[in-house]
C-alpha atoms as a PDB file:
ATOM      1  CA  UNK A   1      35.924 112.627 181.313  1.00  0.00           C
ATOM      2  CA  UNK A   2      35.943 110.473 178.117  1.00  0.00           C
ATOM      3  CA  UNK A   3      38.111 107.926 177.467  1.00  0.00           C
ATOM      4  CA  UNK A   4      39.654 107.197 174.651  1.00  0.00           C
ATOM      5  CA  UNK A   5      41.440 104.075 172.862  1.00  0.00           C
ATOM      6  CA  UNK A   6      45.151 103.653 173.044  1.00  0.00           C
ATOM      7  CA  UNK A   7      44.817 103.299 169.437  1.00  0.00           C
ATOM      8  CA  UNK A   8      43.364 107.042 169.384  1.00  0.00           C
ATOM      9  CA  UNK A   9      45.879 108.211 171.986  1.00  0.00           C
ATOM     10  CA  UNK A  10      48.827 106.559 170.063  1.00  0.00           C
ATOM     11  CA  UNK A  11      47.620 108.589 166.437  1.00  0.00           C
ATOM     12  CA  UNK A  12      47.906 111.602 168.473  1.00  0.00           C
ATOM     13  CA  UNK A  13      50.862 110.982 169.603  1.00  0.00           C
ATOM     14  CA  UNK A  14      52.767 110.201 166.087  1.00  0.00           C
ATOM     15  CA  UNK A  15      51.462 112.808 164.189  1.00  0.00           C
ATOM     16  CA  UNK A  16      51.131 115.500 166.738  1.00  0.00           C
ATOM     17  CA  UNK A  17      54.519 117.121 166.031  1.00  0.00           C
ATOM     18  CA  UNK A  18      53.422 116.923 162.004  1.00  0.00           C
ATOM     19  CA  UNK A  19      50.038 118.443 161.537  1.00  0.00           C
ATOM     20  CA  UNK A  20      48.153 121.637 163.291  1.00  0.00           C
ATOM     21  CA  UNK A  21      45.361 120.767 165.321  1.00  0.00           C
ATOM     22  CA  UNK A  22      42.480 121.576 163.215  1.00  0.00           C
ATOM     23  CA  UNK A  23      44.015 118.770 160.416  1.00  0.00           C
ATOM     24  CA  UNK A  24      45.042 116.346 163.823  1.00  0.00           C
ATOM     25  CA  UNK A  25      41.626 116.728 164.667  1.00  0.00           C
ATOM     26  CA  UNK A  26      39.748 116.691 161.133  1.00  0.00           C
ATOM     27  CA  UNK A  27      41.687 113.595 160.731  1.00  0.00           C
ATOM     28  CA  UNK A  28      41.099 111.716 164.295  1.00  0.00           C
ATOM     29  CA  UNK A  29      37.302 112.483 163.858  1.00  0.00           C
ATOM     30  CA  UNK A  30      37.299 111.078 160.055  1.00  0.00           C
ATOM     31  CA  UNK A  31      39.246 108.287 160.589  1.00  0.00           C
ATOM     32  CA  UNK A  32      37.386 107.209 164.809  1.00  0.00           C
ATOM     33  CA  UNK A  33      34.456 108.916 164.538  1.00  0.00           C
ATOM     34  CA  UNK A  34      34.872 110.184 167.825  1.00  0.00           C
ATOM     35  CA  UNK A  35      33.272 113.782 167.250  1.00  0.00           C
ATOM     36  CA  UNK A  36      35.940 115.794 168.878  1.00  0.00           C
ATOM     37  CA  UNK A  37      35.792 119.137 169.101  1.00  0.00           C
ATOM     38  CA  UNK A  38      38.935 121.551 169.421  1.00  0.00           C
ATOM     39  CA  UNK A  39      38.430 122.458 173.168  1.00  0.00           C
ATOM     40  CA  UNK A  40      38.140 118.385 173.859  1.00  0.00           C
ATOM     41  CA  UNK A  41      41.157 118.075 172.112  1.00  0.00           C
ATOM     42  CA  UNK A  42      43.073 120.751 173.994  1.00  0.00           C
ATOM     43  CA  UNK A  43      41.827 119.143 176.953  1.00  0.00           C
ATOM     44  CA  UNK A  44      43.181 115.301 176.553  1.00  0.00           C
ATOM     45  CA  UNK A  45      46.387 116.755 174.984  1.00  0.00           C
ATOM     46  CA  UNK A  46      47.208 118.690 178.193  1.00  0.00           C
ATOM     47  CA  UNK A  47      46.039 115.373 180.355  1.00  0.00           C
ATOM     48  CA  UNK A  48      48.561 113.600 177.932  1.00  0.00           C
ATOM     49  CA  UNK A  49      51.232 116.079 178.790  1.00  0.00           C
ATOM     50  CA  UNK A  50      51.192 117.659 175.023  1.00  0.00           C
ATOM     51  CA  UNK A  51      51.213 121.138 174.058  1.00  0.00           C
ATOM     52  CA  UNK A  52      51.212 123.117 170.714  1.00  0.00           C
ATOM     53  CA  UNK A  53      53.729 125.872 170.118  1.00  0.00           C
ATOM     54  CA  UNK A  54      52.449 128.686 168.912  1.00  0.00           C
ATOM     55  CA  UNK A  55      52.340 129.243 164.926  1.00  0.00           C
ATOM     56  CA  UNK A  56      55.487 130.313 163.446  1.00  0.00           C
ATOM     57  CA  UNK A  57      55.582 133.963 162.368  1.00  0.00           C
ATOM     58  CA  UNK A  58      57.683 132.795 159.431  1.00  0.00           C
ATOM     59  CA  UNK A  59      55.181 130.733 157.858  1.00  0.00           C
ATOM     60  CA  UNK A  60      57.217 127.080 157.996  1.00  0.00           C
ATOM     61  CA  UNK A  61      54.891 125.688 160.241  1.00  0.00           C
ATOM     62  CA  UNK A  62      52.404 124.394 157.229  1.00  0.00           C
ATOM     63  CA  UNK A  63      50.967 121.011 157.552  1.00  0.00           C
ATOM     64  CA  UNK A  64      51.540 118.650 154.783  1.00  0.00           C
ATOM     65  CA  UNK A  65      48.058 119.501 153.622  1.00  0.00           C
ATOM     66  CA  UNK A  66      48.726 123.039 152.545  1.00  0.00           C
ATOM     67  CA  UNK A  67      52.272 121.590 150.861  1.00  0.00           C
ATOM     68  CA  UNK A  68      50.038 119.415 148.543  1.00  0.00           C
ATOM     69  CA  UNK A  69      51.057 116.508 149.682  1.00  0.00           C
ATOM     70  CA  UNK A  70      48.869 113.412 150.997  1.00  0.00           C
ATOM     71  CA  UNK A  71      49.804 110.786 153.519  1.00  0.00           C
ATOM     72  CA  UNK A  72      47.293 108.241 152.308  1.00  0.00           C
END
């Protein structure tokens, strides 16, 4: 299994509640260039006891990409 840094697993952890994986991931692979793909991700968010609800059928579970705003 690959490790990765506690500054990686910390990033995960703070924005994991704020952005869907595909941006959490986009994101961790810009920003570490750690090249992970989504089943990877899946993988080390279950080892860190994570999970993703399933998408909200009423459409307020946008990330703050689609809402036009930028965190940077």
């Amino acid at each position: 299994m690959v490790e990765y840094s506690q500054e990686v697993l910390n990033y995960i952890k703070h924005n994991f509640e704020s952005m869907t994986s595909p941006v959490l991931i986009q994101r961790l692979n810009e920003r570490y260039g750690i090249g992970l793909s989504e089943h990877s991700f899946k993988k080390l968010l279950s080892n860190m006891g994570l999970r993703k609800a399933p998408p909200r059928k009423d459409g307020l579970d946008q990330d703050i990409d689609s809402m036009g705003l930028d965190d940077s």
